[in-house]
N, C-alpha and C. Protein backbone atom coordinates (compact mmCIF):
# COMPACT_ATOMS: atom_id res chain seq x y z
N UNK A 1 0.85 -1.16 0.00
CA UNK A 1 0.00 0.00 0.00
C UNK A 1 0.90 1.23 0.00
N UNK A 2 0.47 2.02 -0.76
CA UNK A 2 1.55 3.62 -0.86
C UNK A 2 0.67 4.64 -0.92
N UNK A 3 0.86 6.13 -0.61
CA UNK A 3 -0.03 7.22 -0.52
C UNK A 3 1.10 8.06 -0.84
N UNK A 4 1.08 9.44 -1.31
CA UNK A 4 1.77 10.87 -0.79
C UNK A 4 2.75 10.78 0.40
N UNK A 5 3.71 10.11 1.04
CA UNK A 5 4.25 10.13 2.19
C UNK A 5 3.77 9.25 2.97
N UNK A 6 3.67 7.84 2.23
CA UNK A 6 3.51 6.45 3.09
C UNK A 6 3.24 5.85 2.47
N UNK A 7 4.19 4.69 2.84
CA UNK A 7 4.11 2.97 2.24
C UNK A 7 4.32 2.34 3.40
N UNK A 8 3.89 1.41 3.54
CA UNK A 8 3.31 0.43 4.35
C UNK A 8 3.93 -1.46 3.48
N UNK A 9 4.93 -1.80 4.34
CA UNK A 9 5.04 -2.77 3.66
C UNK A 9 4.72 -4.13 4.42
N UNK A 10 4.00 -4.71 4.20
CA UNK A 10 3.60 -6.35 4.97
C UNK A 10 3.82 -7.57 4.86
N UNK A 11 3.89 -8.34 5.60
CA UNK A 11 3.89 -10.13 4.76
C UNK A 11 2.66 -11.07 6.05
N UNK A 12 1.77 -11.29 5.31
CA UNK A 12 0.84 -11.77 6.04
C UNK A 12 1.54 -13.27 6.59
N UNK A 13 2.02 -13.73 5.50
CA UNK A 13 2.56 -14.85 6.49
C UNK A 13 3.53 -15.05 7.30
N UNK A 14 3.94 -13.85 8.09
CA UNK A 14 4.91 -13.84 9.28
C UNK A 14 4.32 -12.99 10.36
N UNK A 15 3.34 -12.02 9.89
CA UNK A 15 2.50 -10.70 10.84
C UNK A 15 3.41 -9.71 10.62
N UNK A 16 4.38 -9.61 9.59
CA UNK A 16 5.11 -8.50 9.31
C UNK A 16 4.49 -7.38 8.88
N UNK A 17 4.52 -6.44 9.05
CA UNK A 17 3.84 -4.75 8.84
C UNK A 17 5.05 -3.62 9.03
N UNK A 18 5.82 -3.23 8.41
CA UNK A 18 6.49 -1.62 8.49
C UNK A 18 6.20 -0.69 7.71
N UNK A 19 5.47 0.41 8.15
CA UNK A 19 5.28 1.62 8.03
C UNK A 19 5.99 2.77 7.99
N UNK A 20 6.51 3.51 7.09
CA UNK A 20 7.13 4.47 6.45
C UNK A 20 6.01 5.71 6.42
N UNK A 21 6.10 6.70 7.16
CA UNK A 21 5.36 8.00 6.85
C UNK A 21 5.99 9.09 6.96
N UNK A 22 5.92 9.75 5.71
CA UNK A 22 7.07 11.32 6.13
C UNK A 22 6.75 12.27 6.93
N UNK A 23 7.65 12.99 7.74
CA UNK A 23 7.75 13.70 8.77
C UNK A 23 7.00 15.27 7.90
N UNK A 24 6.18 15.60 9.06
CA UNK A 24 5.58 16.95 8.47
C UNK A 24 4.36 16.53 7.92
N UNK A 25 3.55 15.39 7.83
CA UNK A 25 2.26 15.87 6.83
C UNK A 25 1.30 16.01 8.13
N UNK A 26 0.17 16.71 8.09
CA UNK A 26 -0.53 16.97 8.80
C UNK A 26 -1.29 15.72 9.58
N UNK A 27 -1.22 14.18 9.01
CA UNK A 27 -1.69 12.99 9.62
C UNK A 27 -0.68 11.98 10.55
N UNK A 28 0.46 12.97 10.73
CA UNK A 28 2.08 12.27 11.07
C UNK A 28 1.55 12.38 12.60
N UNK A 29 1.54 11.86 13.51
CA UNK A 29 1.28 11.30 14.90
C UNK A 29 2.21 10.77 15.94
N UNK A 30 2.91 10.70 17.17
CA UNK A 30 2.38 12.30 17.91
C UNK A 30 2.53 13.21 16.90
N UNK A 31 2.01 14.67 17.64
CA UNK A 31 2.32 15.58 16.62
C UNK A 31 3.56 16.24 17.32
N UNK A 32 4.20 15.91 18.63
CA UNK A 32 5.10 16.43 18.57
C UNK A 32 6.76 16.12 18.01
N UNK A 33 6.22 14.80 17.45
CA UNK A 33 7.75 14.55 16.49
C UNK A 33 7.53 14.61 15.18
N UNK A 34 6.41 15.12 14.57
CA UNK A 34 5.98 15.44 13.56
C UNK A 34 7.33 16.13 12.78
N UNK A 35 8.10 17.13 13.03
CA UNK A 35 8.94 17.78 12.24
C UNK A 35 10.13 17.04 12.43
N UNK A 36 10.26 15.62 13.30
CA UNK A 36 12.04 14.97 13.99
C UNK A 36 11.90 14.37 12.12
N UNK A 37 13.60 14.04 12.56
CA UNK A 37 14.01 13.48 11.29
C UNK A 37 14.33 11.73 12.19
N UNK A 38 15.07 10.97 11.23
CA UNK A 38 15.47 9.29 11.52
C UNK A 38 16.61 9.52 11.42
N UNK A 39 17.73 10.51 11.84
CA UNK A 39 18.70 10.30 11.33
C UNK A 39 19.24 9.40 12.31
N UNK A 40 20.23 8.19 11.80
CA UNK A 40 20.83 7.53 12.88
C UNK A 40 19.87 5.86 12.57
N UNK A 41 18.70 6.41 12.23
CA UNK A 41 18.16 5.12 12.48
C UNK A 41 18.55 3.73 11.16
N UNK A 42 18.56 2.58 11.37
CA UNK A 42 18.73 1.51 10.37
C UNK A 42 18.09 0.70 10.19
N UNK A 43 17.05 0.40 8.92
CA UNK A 43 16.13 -0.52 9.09
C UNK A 43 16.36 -1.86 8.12
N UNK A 44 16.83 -2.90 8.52
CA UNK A 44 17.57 -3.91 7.74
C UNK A 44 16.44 -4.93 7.18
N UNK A 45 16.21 -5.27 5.71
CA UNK A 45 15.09 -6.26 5.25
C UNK A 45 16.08 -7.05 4.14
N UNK A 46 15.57 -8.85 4.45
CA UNK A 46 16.59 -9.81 4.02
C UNK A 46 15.55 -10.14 2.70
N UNK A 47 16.60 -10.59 1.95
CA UNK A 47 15.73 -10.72 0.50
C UNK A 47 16.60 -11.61 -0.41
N UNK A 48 15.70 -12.22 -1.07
CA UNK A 48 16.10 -13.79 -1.61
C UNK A 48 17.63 -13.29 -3.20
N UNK A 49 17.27 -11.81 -3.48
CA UNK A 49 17.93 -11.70 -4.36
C UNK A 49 18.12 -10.12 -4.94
N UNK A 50 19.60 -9.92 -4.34
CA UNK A 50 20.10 -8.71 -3.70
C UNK A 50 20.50 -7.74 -5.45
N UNK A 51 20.69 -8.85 -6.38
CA UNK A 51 20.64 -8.31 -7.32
C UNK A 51 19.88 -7.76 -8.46
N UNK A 52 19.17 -8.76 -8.18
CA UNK A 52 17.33 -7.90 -8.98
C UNK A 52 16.65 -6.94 -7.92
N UNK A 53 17.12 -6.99 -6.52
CA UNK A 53 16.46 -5.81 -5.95
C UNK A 53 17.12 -4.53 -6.23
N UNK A 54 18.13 -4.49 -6.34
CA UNK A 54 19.15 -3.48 -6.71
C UNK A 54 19.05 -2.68 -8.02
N UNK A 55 18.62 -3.99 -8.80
CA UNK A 55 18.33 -3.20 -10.22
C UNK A 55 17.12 -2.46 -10.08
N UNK A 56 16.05 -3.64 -9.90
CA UNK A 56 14.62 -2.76 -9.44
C UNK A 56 14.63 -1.27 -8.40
N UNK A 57 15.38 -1.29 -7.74
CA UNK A 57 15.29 0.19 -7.25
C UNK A 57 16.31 1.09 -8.03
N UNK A 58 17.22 0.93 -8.59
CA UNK A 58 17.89 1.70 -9.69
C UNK A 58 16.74 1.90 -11.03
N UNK A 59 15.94 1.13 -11.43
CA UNK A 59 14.92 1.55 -12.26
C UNK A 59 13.85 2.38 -12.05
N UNK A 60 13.66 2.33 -10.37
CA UNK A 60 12.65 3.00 -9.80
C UNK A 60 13.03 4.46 -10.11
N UNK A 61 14.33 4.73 -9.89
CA UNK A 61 15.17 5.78 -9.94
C UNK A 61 15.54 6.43 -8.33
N UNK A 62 15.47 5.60 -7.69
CA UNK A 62 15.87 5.64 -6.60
C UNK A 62 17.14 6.58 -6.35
N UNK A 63 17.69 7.21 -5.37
CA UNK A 63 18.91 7.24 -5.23
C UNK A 63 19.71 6.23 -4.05
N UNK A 64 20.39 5.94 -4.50
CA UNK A 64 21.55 4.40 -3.60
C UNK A 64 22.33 5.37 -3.07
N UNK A 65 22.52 4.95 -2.00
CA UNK A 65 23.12 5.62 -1.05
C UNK A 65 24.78 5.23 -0.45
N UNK A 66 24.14 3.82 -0.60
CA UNK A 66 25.41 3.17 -0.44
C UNK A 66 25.64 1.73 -1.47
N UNK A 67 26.66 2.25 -2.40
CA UNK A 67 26.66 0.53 -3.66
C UNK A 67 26.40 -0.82 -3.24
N UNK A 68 26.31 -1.42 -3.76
CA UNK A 68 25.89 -3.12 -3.83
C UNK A 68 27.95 -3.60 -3.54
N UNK A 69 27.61 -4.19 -2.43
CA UNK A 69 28.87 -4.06 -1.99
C UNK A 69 28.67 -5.83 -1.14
N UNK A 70 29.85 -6.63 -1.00
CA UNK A 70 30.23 -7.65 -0.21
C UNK A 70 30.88 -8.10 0.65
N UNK A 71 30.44 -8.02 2.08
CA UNK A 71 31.29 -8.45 2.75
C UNK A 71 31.96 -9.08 3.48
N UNK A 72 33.28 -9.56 4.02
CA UNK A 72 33.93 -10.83 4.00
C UNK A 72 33.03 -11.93 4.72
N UNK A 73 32.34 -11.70 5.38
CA UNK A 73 31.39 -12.57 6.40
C UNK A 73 30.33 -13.17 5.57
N UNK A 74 30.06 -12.36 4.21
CA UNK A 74 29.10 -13.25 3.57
C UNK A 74 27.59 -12.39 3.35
N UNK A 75 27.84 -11.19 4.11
CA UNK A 75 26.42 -10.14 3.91
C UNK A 75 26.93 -9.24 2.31
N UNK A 76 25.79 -9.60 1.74
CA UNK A 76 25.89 -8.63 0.36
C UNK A 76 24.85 -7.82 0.33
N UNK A 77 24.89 -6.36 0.00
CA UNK A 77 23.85 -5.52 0.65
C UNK A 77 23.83 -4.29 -0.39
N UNK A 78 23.22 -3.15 -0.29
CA UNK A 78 22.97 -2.05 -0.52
C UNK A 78 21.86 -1.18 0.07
N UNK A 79 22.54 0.34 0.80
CA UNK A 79 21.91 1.28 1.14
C UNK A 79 21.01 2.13 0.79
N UNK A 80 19.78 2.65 0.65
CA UNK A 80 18.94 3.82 0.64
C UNK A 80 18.90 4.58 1.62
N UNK A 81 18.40 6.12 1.32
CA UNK A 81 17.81 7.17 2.99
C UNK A 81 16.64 7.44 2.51
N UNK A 82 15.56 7.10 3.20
CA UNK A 82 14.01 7.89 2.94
C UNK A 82 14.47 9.35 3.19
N UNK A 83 13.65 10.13 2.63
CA UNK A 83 13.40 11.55 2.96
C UNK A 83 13.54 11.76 4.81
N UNK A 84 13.22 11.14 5.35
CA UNK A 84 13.31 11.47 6.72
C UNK A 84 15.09 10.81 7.42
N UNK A 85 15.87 10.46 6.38
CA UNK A 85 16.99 9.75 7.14
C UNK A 85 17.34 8.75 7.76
N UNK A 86 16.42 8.39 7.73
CA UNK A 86 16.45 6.52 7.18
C UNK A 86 16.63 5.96 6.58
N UNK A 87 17.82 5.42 6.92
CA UNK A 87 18.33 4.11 6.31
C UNK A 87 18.46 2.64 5.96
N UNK A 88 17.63 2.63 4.85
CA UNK A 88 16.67 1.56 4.68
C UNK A 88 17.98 -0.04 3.89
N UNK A 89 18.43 -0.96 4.25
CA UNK A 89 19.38 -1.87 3.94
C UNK A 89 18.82 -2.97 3.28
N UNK A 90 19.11 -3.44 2.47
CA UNK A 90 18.82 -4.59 1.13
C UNK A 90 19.50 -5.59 1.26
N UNK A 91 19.45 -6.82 2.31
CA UNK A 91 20.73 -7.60 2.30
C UNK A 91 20.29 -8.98 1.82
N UNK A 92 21.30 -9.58 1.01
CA UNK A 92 21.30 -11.08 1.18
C UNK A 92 22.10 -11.77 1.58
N UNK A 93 22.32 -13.01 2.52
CA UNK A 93 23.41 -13.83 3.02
C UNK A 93 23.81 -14.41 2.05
N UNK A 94 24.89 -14.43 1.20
CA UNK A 94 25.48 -15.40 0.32
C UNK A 94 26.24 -16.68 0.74
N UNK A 95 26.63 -16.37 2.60
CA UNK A 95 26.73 -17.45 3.37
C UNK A 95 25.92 -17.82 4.61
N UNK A 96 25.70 -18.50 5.25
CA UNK A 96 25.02 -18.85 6.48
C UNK A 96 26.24 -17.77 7.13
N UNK A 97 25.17 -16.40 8.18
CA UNK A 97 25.97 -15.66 9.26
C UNK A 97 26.32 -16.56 10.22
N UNK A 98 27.37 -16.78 10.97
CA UNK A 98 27.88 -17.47 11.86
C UNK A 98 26.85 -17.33 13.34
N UNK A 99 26.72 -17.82 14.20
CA UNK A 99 25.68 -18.23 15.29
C UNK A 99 26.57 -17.30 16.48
């Protein structure tokens, strides 16, 4: 689901729901962090395939924030910032993360 300053992304078969709403619109709640930004914040989502997501948001016309990058442990990833400074992460394990 998407609007003017919100997407809402879900997966019914886990009860997953994250909500994205930009700072400042008159329906943004409390209203006293209505004008705060996310800076600082990191919101990490795992995905079966780090390279068609990558393209697909480069087609979107996204701006990448941080390249499609690998690292030694086996996380392959790439960065976005929503308008509010959030930093939204694209990762796939190319190895099992260690326990």
């Amino acid at each position: 689901m998407a609007a003017d300053g919100f997407a809402s992304l879900s997966r019914e078969d886990v009860g997953f729901n994250l909500i994205f709403l930009r700072t400042g619109l008159p329906t943004f709640k409390p209203e006293r962090l209505r004008g705060r930004s996310a800076d600082g914040l990191l919101v990490v989502l795992v995905v079966d395939d780090i390279d068609g997501e990558y393209a697909r948001v480069q087609a979107e016309g996204v701006t990448i924030t941080t390249p499609i990058e690998t690292e030694p442990w086996g996380e392959r990833y790439f960065q976005v910032t929503d308008p509010n400074g959030a930093t939204i992460q694209l990762v796939q394990w190319m190895t099992e993360p260690a326990e």
